[in-house]
N, C-alpha and C. Protein backbone atom coordinates (compact mmCIF):
# COMPACT_ATOMS: atom_id res chain seq x y z
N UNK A 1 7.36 24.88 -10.97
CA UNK A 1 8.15 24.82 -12.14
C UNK A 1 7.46 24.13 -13.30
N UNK A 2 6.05 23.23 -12.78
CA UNK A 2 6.20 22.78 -14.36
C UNK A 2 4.44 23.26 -14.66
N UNK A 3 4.12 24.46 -14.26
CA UNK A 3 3.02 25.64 -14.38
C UNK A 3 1.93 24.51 -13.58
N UNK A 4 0.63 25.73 -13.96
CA UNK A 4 -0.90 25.34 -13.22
C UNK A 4 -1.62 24.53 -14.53
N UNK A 5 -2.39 23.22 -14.10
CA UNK A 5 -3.18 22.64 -14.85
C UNK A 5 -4.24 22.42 -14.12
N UNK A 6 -5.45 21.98 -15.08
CA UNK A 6 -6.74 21.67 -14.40
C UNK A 6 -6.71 19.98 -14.29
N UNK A 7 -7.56 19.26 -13.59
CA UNK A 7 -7.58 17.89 -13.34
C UNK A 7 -7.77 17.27 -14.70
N UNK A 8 -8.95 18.05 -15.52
CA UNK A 8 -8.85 17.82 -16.65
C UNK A 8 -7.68 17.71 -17.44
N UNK A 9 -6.64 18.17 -17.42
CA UNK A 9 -5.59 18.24 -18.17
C UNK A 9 -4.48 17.46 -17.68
N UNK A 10 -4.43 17.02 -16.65
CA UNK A 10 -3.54 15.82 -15.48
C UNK A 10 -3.99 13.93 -16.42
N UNK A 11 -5.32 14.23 -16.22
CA UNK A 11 -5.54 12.80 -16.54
C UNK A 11 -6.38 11.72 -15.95
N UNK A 12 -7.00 11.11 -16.83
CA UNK A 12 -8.38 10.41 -15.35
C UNK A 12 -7.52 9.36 -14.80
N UNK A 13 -7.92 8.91 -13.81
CA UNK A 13 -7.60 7.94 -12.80
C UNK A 13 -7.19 6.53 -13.51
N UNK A 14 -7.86 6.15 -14.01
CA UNK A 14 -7.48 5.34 -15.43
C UNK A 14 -6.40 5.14 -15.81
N UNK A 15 -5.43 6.29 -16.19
CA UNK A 15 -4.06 6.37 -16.94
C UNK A 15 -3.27 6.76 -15.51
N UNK A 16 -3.38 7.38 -14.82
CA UNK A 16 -2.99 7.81 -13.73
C UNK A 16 -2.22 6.63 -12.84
N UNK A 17 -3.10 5.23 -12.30
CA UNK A 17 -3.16 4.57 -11.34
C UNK A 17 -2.25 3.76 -12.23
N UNK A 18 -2.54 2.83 -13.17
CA UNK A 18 -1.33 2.07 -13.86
C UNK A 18 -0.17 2.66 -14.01
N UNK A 19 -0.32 4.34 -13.97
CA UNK A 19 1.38 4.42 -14.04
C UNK A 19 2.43 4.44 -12.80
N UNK A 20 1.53 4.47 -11.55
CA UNK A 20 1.98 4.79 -10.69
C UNK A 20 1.89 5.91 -9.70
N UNK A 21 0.92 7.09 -10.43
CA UNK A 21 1.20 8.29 -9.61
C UNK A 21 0.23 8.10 -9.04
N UNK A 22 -0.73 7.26 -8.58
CA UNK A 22 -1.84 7.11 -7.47
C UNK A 22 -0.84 5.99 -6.74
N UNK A 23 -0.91 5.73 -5.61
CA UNK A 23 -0.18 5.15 -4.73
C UNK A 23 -1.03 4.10 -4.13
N UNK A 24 -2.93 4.83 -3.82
CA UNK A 24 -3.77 4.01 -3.05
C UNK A 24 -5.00 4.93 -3.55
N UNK A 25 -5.58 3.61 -4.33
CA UNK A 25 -6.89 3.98 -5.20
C UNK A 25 -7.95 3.40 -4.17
N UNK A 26 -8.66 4.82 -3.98
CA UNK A 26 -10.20 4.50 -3.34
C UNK A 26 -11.06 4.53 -4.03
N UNK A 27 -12.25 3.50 -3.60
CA UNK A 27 -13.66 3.82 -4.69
C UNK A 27 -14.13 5.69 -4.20
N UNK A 28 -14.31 5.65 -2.97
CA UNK A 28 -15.17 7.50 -3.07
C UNK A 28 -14.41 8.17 -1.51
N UNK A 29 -15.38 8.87 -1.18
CA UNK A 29 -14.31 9.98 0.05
C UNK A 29 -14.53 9.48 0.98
N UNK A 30 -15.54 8.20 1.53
CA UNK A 30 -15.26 7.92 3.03
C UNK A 30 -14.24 6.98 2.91
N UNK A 31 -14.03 6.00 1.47
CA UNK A 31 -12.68 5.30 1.63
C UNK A 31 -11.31 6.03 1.86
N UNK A 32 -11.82 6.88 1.02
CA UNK A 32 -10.04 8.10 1.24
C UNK A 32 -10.31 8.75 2.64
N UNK A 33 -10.99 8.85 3.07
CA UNK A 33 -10.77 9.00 4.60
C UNK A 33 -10.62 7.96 6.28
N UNK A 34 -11.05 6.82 5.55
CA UNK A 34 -10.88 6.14 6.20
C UNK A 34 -8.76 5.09 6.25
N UNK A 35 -8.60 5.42 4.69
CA UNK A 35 -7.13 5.30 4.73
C UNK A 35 -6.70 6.06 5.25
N UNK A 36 -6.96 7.21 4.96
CA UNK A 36 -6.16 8.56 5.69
C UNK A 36 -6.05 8.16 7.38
N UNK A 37 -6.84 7.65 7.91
CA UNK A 37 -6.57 7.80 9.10
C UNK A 37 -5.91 6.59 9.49
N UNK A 38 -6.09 5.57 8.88
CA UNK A 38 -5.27 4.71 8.85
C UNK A 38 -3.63 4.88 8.37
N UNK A 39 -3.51 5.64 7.65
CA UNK A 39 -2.04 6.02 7.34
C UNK A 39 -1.42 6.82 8.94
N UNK A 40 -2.24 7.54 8.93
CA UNK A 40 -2.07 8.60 10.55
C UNK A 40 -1.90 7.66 11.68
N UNK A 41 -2.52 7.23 12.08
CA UNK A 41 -2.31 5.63 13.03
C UNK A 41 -1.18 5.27 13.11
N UNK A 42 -0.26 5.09 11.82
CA UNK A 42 1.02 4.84 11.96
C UNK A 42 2.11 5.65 12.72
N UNK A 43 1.72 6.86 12.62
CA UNK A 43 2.41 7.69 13.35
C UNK A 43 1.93 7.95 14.95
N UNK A 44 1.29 7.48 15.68
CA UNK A 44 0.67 7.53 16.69
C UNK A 44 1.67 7.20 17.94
N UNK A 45 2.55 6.29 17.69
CA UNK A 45 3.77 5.80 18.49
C UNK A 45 3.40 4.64 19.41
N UNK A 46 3.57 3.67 20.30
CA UNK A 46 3.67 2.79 20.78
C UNK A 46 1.97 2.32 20.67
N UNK A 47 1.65 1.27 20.52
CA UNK A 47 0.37 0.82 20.89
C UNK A 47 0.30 -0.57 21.76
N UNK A 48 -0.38 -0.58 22.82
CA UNK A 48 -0.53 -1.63 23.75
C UNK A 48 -0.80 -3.30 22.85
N UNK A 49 -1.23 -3.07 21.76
CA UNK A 49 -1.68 -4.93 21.18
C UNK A 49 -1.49 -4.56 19.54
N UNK A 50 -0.77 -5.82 19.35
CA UNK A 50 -0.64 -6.00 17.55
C UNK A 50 -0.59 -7.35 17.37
N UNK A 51 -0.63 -8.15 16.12
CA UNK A 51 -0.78 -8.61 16.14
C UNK A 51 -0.25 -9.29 14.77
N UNK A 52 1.15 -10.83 15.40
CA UNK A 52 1.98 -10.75 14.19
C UNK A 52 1.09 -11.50 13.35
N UNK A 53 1.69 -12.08 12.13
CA UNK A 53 1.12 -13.14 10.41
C UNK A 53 2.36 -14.09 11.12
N UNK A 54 2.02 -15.11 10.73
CA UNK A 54 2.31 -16.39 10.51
C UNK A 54 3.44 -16.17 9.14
N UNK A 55 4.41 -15.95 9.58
CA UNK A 55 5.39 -16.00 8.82
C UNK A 55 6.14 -16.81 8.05
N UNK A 56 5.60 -18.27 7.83
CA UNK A 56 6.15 -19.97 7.62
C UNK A 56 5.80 -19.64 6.03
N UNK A 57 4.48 -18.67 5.51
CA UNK A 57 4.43 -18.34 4.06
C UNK A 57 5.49 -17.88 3.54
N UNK A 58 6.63 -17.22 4.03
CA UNK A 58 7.18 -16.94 3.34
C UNK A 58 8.19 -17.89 2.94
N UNK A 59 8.50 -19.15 3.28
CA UNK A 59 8.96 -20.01 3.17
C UNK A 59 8.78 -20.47 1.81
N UNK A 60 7.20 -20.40 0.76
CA UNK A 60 6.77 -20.93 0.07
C UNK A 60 6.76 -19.75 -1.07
N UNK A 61 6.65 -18.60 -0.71
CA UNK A 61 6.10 -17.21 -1.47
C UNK A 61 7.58 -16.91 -2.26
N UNK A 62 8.42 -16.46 -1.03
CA UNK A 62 10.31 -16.11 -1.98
C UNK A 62 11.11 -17.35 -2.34
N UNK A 63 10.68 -17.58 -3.97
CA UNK A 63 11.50 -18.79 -4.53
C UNK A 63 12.92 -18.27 -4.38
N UNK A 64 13.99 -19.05 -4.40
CA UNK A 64 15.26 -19.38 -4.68
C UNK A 64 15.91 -18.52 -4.96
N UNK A 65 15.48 -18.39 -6.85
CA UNK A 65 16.29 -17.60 -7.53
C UNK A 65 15.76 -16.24 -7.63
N UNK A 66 16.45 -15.73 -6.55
CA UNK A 66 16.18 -14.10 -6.38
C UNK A 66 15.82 -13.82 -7.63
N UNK A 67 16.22 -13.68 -8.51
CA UNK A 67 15.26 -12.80 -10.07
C UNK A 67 14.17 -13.28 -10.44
N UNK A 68 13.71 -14.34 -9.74
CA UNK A 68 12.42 -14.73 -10.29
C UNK A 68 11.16 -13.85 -9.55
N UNK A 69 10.13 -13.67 -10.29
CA UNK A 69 9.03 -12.84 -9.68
C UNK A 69 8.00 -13.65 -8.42
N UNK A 70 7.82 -12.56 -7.52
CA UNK A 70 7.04 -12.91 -6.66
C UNK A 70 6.30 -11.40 -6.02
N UNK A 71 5.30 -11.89 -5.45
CA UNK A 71 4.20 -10.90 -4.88
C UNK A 71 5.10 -10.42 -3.69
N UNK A 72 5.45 -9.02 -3.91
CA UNK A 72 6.09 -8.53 -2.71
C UNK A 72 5.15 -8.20 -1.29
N UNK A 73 3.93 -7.24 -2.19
CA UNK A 73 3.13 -6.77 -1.05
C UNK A 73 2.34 -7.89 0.43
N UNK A 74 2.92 -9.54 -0.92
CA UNK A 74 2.10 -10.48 0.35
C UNK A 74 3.33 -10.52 1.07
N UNK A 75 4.60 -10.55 0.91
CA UNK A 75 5.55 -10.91 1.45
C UNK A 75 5.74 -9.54 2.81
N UNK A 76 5.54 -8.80 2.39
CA UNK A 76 5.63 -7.41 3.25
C UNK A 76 4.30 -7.98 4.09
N UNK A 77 3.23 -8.20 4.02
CA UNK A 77 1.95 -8.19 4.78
C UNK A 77 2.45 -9.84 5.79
N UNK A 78 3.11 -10.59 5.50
CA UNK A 78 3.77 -11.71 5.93
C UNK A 78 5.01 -11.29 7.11
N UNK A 79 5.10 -10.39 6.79
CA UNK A 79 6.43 -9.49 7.51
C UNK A 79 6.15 -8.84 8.81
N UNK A 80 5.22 -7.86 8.29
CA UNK A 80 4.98 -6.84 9.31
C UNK A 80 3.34 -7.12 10.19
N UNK A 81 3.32 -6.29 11.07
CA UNK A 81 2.10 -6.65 11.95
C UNK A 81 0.77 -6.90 11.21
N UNK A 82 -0.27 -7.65 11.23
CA UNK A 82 -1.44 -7.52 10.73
C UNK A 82 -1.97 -6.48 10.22
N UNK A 83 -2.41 -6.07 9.38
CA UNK A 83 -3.18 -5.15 8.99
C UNK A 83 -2.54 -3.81 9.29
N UNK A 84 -0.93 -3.83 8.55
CA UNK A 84 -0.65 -2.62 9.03
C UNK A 84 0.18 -2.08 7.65
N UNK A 85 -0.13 -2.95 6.58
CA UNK A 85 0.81 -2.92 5.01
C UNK A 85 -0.97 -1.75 4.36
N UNK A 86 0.01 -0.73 3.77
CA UNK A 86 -1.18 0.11 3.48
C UNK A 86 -1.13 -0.03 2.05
């Protein structure tokens, strides 16, 4: 619906990534392949060893007053298993 464009005409990576429509910026193709399979991993289903974060940061990271700003992605990486926040 909203026709064919060339990459050229989309937009360089530049304007792209600050707005949001890149999700996970790699420097070249073995990084984008090496996320890729790391994204895939997730779907793999049970794995024998993980390994939790020390969760006492978040004690210090989510101030008080809920409207005040804080780094979510550390709070998520504080959350969930090691090395598993993509």
């Amino acid at each position: 619906g909203l026709g064919r464009f060339t990459p050229e005409e989309v937009g360089p990576v530049t304007v792209q990534a600050p707005n949001g429509v890149i999700d996970v910026l790699v420097a070249d193709e073995a990084e984008a392949v090496r996320v890729a399979r790391q994204y895939l991993s997730y779907f793999q289903g049970r794995v024998p060893y993980w390994e939790a974060t020390d969760p006492i940061g978040l004690r210090h990271l989510v101030p008080e007053n809920r409207r005040r700003v804080y780094d979510t992605k550390r709070a998520l990486e504080l959350i969930a298993d090691r090395d598993s926040i993509l």
